[in-house]
PDB file of N, CA and C in Angstrom:
ATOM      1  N   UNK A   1       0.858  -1.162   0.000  1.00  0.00           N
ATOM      2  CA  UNK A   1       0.000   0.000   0.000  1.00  0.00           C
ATOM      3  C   UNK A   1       0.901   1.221   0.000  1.00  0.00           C
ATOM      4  N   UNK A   2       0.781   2.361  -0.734  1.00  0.00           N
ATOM      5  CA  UNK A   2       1.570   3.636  -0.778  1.00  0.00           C
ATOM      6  C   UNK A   2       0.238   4.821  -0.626  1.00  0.00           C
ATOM      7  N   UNK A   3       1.198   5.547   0.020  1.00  0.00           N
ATOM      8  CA  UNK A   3       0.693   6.674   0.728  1.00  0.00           C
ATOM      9  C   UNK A   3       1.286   7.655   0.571  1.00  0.00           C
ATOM     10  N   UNK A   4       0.349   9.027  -0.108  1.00  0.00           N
ATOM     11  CA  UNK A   4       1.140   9.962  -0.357  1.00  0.00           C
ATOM     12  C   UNK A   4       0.627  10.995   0.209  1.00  0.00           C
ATOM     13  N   UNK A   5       1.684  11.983   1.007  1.00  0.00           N
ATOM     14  CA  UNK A   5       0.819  13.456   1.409  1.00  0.00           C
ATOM     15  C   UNK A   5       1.974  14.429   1.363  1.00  0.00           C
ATOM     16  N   UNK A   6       1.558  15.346   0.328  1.00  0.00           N
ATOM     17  CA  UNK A   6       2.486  16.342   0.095  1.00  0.00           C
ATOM     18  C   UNK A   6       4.054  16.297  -0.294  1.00  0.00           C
ATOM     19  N   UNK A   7       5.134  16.384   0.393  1.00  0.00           N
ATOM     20  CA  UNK A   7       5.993  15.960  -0.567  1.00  0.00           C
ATOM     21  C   UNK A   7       6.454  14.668   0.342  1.00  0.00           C
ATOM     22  N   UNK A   8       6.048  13.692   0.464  1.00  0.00           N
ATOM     23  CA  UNK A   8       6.616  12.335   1.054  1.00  0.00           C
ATOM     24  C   UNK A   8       5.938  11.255   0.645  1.00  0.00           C
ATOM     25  N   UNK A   9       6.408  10.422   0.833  1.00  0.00           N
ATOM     26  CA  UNK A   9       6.107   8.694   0.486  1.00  0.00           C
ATOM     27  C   UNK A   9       5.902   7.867   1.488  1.00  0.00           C
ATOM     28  N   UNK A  10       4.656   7.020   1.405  1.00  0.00           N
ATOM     29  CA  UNK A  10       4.949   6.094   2.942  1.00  0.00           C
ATOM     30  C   UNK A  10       4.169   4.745   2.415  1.00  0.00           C
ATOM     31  N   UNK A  11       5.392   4.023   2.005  1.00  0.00           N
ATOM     32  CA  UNK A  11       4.997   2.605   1.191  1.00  0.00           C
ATOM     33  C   UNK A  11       4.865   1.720   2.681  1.00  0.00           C
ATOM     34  N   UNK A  12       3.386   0.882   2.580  1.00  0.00           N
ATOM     35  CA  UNK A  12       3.347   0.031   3.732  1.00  0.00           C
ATOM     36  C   UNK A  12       3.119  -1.436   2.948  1.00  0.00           C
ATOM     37  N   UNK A  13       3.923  -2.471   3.728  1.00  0.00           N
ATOM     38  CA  UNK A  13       3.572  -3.598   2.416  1.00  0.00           C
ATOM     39  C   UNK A  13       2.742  -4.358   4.108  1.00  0.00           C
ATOM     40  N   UNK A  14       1.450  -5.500   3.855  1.00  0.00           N
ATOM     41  CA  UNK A  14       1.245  -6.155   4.179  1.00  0.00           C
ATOM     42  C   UNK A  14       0.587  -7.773   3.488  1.00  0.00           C
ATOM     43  N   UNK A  15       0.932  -8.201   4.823  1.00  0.00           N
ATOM     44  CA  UNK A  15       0.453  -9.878   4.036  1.00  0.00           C
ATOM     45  C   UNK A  15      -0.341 -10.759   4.632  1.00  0.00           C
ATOM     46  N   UNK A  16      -1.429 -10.813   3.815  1.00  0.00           N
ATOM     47  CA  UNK A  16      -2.466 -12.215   4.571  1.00  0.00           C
ATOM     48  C   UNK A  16      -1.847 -12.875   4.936  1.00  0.00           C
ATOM     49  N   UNK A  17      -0.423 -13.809   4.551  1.00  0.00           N
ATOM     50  CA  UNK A  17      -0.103 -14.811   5.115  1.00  0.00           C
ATOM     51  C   UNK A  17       0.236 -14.645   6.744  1.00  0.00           C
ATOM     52  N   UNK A  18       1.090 -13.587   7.272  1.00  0.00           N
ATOM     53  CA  UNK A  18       1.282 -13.029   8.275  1.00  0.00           C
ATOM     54  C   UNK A  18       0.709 -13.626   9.445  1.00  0.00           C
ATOM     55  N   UNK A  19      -0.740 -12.314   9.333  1.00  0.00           N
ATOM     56  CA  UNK A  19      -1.581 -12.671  10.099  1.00  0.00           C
ATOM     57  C   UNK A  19      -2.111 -14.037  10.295  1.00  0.00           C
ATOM     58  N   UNK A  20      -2.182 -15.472   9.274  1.00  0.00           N
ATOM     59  CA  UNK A  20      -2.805 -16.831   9.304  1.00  0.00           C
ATOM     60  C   UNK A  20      -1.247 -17.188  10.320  1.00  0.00           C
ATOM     61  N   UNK A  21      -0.410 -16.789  10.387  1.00  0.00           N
ATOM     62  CA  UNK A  21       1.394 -17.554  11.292  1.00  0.00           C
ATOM     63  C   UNK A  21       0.967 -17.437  12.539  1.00  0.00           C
ATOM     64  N   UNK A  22       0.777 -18.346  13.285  1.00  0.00           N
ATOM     65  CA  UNK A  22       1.188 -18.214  15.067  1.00  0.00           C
ATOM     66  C   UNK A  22       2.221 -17.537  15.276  1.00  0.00           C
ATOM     67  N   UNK A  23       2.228 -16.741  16.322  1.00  0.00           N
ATOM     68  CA  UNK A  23       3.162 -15.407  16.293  1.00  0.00           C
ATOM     69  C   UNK A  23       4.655 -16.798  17.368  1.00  0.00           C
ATOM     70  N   UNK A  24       5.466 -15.603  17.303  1.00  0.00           N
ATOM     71  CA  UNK A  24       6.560 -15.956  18.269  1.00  0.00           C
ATOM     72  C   UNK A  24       6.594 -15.253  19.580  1.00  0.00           C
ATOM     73  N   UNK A  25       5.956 -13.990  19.360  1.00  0.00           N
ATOM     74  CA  UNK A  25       5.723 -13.092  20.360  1.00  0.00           C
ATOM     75  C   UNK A  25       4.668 -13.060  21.481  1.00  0.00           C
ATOM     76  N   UNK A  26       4.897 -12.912  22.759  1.00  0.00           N
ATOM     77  CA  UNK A  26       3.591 -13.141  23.789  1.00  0.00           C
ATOM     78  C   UNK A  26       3.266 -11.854  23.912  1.00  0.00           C
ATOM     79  N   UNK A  27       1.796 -11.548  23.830  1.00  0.00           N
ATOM     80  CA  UNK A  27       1.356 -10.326  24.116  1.00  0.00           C
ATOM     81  C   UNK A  27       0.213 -10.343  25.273  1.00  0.00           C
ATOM     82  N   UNK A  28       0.538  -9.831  26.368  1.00  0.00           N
ATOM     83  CA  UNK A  28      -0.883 -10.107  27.393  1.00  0.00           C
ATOM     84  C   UNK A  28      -1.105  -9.328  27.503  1.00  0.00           C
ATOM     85  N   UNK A  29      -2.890  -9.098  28.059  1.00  0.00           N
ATOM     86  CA  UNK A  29      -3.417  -7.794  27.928  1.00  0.00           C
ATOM     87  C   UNK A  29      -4.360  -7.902  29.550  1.00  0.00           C
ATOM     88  N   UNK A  30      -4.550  -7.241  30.836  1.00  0.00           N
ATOM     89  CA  UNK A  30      -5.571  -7.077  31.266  1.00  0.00           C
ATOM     90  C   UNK A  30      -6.902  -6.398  31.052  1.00  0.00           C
ATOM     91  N   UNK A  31      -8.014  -7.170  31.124  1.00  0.00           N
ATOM     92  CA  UNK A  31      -9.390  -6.777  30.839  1.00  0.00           C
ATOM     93  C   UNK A  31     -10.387  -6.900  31.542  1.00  0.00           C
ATOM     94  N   UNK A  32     -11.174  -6.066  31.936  1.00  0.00           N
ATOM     95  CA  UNK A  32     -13.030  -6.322  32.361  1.00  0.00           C
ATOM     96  C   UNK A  32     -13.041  -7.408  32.307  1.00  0.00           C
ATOM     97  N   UNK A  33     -13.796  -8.272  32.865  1.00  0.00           N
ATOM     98  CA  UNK A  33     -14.900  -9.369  32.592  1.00  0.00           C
ATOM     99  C   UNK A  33     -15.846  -9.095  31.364  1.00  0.00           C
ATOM    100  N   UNK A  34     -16.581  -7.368  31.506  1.00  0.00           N
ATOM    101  CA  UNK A  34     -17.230  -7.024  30.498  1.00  0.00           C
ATOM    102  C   UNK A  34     -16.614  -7.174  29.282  1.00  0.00           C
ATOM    103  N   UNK A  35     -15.499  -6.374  29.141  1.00  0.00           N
ATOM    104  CA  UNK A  35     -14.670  -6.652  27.892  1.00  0.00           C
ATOM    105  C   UNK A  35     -14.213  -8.065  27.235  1.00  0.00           C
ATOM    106  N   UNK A  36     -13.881  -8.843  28.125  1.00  0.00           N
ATOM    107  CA  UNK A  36     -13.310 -10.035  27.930  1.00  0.00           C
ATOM    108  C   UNK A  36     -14.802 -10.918  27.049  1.00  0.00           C
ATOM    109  N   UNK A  37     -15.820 -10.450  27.808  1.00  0.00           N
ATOM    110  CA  UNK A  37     -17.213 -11.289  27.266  1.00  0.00           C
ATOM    111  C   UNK A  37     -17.514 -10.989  25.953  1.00  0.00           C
ATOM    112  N   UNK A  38     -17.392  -9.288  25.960  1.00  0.00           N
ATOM    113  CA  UNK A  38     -17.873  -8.805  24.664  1.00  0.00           C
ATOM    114  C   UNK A  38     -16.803  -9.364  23.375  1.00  0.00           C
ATOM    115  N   UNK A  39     -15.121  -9.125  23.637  1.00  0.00           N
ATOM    116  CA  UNK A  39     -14.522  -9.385  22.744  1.00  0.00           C
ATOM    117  C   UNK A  39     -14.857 -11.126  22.339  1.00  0.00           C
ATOM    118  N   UNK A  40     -15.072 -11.806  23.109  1.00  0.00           N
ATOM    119  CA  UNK A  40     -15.242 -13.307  23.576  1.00  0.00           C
ATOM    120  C   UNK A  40     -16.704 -13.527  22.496  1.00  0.00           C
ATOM    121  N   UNK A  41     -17.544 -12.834  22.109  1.00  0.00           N
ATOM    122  CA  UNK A  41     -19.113 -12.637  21.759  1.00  0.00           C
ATOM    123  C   UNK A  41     -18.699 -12.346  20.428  1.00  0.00           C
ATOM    124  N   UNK A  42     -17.613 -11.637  20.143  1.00  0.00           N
ATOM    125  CA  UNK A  42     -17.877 -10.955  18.925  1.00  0.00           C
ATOM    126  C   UNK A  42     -16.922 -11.897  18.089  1.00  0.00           C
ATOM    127  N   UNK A  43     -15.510 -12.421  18.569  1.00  0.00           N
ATOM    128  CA  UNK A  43     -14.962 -13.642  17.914  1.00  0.00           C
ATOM    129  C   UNK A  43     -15.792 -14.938  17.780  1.00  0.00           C
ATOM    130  N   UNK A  44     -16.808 -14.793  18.256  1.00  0.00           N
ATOM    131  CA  UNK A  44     -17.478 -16.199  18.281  1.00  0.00           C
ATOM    132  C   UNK A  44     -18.620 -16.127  16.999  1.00  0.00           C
ATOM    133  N   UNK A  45     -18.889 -14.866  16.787  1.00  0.00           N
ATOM    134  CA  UNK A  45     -19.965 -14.538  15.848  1.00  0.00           C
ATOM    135  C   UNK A  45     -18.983 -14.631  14.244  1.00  0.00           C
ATOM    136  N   UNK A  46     -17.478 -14.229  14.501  1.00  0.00           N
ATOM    137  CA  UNK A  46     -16.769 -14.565  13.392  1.00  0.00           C
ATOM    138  C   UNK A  46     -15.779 -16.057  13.169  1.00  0.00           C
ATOM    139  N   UNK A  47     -16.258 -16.598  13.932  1.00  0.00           N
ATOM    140  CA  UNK A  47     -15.779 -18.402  14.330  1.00  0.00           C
ATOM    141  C   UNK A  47     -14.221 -18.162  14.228  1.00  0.00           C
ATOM    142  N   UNK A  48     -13.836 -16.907  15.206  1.00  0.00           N
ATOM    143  CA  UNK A  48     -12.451 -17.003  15.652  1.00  0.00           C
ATOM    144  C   UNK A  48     -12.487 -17.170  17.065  1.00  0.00           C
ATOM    145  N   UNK A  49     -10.628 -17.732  17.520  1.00  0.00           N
ATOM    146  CA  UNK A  49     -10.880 -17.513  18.846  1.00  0.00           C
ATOM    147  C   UNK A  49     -10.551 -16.399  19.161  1.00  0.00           C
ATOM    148  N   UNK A  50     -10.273 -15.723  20.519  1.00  0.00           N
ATOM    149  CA  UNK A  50     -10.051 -14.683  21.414  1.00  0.00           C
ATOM    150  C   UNK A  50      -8.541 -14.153  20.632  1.00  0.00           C
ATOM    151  N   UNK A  51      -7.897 -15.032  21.033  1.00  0.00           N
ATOM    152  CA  UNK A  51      -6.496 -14.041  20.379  1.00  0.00           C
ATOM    153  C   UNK A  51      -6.496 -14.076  18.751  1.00  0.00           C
ATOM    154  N   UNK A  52      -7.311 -14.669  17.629  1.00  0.00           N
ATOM    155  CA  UNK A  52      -7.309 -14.353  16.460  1.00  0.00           C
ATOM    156  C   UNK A  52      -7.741 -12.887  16.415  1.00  0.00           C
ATOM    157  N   UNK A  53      -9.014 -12.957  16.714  1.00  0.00           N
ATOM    158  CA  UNK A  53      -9.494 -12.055  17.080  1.00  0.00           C
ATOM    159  C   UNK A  53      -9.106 -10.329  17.162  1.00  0.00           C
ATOM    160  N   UNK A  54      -8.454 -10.979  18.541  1.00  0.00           N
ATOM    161  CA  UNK A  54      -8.098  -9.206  19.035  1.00  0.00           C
ATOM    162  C   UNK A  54      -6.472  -9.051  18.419  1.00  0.00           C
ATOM    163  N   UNK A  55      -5.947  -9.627  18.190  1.00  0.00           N
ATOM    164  CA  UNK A  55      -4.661  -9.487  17.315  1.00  0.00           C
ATOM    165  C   UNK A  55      -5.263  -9.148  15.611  1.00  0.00           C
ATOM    166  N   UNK A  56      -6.152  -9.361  14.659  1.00  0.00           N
ATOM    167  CA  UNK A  56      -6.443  -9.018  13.681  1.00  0.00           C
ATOM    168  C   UNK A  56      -7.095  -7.996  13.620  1.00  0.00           C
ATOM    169  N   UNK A  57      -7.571  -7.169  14.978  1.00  0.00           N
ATOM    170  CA  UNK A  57      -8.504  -6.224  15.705  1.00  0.00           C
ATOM    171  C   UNK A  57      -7.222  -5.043  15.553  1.00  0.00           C
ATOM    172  N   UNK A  58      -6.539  -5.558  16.524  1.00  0.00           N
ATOM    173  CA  UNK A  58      -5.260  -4.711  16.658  1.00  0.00           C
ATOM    174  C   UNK A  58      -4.182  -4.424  15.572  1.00  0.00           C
ATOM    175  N   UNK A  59      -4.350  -5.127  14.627  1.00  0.00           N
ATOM    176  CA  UNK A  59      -3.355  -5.244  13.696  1.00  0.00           C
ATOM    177  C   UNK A  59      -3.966  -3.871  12.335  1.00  0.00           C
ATOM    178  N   UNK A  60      -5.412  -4.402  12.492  1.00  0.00           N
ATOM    179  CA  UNK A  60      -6.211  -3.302  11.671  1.00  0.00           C
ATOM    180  C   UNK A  60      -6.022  -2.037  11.917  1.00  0.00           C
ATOM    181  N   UNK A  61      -6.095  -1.484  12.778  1.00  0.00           N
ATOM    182  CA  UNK A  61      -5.916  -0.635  13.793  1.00  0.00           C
ATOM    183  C   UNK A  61      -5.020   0.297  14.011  1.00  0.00           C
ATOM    184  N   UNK A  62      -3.744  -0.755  14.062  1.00  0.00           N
ATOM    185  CA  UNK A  62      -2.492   0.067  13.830  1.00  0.00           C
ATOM    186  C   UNK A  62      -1.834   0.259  12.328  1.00  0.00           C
ATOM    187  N   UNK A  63      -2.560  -0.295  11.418  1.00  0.00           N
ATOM    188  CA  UNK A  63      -2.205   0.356  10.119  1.00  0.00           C
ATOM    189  C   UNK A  63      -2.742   1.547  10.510  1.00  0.00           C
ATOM    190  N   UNK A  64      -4.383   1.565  10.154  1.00  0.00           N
ATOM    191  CA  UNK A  64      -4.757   2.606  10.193  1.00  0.00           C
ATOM    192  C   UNK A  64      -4.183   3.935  10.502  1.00  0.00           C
ATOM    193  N   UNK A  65      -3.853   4.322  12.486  1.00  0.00           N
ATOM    194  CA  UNK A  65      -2.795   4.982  12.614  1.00  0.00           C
ATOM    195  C   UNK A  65      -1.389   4.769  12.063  1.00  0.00           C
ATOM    196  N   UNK A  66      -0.847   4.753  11.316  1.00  0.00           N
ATOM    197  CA  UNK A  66       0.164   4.364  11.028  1.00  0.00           C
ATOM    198  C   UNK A  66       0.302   4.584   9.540  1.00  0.00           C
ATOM    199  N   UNK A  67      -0.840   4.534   8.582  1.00  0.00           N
ATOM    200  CA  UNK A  67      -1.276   5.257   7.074  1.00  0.00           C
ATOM    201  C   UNK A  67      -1.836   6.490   7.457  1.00  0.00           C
ATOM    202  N   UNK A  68      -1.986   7.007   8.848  1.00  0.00           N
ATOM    203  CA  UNK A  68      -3.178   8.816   9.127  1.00  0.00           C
ATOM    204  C   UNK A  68      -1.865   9.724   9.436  1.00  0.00           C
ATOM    205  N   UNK A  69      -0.884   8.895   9.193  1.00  0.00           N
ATOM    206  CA  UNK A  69       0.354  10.088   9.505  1.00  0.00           C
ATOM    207  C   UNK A  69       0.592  11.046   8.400  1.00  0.00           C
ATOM    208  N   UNK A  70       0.732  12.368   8.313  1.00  0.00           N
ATOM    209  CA  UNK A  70       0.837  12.925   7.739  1.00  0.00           C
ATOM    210  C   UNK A  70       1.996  13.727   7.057  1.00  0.00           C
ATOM    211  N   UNK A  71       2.977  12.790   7.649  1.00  0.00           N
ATOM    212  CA  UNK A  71       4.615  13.359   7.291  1.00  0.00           C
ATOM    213  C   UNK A  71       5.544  12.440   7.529  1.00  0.00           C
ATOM    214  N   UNK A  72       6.225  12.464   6.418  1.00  0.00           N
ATOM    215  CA  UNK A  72       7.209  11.427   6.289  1.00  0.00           C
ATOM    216  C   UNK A  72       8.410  11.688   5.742  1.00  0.00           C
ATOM    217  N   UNK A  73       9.552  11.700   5.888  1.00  0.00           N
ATOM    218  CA  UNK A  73      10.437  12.854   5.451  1.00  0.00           C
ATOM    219  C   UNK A  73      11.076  11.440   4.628  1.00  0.00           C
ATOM    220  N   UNK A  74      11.817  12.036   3.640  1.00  0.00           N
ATOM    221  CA  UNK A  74      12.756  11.194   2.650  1.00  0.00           C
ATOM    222  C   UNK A  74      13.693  11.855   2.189  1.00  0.00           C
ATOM    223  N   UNK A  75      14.779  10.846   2.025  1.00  0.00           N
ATOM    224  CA  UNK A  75      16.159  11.260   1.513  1.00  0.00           C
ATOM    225  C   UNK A  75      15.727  12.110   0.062  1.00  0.00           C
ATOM    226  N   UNK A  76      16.957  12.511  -0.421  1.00  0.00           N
ATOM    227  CA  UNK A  76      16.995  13.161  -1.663  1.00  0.00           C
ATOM    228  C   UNK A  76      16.890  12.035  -2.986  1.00  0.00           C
ATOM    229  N   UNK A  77      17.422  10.861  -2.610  1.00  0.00           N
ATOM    230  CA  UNK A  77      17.229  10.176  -3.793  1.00  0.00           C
ATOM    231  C   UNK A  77      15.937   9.435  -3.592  1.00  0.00           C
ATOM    232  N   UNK A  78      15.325   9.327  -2.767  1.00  0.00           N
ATOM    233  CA  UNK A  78      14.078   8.525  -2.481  1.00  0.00           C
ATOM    234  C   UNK A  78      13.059   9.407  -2.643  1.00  0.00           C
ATOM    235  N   UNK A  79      13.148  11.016  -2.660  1.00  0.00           N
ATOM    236  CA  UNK A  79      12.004  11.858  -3.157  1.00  0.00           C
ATOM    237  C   UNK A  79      12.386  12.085  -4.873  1.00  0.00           C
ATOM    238  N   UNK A  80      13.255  11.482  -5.154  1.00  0.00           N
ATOM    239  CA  UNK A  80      14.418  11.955  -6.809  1.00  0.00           C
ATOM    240  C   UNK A  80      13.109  10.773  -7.015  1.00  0.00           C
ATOM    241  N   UNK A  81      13.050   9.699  -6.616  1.00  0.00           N
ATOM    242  CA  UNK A  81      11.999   8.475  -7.181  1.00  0.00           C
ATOM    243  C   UNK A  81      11.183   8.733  -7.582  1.00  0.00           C
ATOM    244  N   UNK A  82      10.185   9.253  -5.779  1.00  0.00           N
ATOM    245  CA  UNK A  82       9.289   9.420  -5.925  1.00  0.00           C
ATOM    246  C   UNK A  82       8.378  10.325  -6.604  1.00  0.00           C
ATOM    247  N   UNK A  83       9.249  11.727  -7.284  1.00  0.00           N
ATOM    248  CA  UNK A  83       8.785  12.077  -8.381  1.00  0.00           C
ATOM    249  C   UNK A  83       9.034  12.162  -9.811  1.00  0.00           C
ATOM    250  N   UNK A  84       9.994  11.004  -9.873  1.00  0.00           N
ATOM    251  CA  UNK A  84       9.453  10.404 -11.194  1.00  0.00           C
ATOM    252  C   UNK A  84       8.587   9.490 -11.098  1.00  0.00           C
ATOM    253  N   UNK A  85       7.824   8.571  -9.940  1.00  0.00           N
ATOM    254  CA  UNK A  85       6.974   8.169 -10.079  1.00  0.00           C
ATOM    255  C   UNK A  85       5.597   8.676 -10.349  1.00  0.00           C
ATOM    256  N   UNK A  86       5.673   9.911 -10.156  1.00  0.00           N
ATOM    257  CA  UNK A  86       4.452  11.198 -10.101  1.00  0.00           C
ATOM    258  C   UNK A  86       4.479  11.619 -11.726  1.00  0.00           C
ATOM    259  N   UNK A  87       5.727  11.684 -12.618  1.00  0.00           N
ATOM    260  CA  UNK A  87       5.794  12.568 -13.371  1.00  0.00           C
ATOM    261  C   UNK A  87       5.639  11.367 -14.234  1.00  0.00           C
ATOM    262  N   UNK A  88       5.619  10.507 -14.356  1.00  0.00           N
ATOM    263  CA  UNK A  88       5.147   8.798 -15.619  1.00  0.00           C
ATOM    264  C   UNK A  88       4.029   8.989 -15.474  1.00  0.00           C
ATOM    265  N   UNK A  89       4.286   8.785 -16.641  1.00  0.00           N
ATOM    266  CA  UNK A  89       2.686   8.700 -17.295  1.00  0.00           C
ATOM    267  C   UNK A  89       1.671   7.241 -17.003  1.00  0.00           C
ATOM    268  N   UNK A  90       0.603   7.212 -16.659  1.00  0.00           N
ATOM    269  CA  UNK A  90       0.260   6.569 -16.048  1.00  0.00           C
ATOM    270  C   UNK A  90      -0.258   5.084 -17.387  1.00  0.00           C
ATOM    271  N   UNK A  91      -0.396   4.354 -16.920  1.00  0.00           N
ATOM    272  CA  UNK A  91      -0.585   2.736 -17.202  1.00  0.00           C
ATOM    273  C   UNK A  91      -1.904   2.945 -18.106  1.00  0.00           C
ATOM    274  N   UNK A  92      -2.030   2.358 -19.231  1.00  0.00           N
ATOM    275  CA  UNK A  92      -3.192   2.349 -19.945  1.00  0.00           C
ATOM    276  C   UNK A  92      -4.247   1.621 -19.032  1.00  0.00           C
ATOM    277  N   UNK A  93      -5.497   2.355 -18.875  1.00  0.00           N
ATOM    278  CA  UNK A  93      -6.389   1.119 -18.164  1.00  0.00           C
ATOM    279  C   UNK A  93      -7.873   1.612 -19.148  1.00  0.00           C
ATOM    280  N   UNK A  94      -7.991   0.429 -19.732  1.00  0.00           N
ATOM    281  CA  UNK A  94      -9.461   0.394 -20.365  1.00  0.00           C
ATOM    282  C   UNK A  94     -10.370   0.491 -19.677  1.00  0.00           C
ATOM    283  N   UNK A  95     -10.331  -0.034 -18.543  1.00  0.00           N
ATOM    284  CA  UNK A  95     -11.555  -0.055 -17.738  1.00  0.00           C
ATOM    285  C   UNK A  95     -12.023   1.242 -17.142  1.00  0.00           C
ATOM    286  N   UNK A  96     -11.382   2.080 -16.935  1.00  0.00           N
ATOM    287  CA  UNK A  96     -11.427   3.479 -16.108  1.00  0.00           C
ATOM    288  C   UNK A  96     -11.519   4.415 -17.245  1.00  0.00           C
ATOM    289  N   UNK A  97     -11.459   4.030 -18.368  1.00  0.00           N
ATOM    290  CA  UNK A  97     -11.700   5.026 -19.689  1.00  0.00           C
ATOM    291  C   UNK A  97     -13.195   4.706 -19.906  1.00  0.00           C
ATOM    292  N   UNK A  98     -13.411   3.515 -20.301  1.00  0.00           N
ATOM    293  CA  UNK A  98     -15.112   2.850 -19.908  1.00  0.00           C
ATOM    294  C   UNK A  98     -15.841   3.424 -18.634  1.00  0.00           C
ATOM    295  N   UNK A  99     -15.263   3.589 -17.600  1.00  0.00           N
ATOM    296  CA  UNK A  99     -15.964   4.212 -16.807  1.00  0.00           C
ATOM    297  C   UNK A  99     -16.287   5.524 -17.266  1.00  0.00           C
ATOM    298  N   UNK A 100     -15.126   6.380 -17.552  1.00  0.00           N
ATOM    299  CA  UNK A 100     -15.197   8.135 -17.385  1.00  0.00           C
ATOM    300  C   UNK A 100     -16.331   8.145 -18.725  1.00  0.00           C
ATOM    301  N   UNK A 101     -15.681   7.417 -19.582  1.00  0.00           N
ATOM    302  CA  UNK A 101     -17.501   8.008 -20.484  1.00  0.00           C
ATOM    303  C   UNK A 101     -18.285   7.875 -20.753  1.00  0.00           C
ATOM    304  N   UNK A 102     -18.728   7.000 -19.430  1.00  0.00           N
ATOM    305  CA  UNK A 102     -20.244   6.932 -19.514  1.00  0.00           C
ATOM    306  C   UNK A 102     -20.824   7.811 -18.648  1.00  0.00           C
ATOM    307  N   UNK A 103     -21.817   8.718 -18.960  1.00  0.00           N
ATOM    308  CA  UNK A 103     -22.461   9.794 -18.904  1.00  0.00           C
ATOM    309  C   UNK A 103     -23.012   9.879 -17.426  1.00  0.00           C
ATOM    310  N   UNK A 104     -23.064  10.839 -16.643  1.00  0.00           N
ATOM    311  CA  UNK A 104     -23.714  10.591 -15.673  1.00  0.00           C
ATOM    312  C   UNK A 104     -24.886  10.700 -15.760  1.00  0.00           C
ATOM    313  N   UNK A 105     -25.991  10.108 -15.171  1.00  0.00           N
ATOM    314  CA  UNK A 105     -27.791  10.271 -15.271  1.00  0.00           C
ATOM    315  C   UNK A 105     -28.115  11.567 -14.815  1.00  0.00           C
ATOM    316  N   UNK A 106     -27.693  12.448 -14.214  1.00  0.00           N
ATOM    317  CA  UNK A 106     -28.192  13.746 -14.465  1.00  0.00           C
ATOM    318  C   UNK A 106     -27.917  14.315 -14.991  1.00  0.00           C
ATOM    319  N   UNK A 107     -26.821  14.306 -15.603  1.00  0.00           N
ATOM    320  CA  UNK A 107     -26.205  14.810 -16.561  1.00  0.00           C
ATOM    321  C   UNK A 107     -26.946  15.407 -18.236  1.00  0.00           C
ATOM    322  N   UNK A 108     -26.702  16.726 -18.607  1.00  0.00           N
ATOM    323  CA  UNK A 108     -27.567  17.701 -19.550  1.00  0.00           C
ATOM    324  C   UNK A 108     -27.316  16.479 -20.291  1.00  0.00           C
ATOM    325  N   UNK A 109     -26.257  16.013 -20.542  1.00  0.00           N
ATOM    326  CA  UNK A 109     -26.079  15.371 -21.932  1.00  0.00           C
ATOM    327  C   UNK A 109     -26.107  13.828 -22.013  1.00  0.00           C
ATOM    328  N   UNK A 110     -26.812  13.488 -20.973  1.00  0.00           N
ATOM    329  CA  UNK A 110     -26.706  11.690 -20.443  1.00  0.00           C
ATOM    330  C   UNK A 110     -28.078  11.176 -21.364  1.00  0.00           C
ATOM    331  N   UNK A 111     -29.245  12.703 -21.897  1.00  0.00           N
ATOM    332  CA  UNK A 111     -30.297  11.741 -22.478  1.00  0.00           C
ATOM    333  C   UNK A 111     -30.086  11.904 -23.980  1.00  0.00           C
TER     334      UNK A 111
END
């Protein structure tokens, strides 16, 4: 996944396989009873257990923060890239040309 805001780059790669690996790492967490039930309720409604669960919970999560950053500083040759990646011309795609001209329905000129 790449992420761009203003003049920086913030390439994040992730992988389904990842998340399916039993970790190596122990992570414990104290919780409510309430919490423990609810998270316990809501993996059960997605036929995971507890730590699939709140580790794919958490994992979501911290992309999220982690793509909402808004600055990312880069070397000189890694912004030299990244705008020639800006300045190529972009990839033929038929499909997105098929999209743009078809008319919108309110549109003066759609009837």
């Amino acid at each position: 996944m790449t992420t761009v805001y203003g003049h920086a780059l913030f390439v994040y790669q992730t992988s389904t396989h990842q998340e399916d690996r039993c970790g190596d790492a122990a992570i414990n967490l104290r919780a409510l009873p309430e919490q423990r039930e609810l998270i316990d309720h809501a993996a059960s409604l997605l036929g995971k257990n507890r730590s699939d669960f709140m580790l794919e919970a958490a994992c979501e999560r911290a992309r999220s923060v982690v793509l909402d950053q808004v600055f990312f500083n880069l070397d000189a040759d890694k912004f030299r890239q990244f705008t020639a990646m800006l300045d190529r011309a972009p990839d033929p795609n038929p499909g997105l040309e098929r999209l743009m001209a078809v008319k919108a329905p309110w549109s003066a000129d759609a009837a």
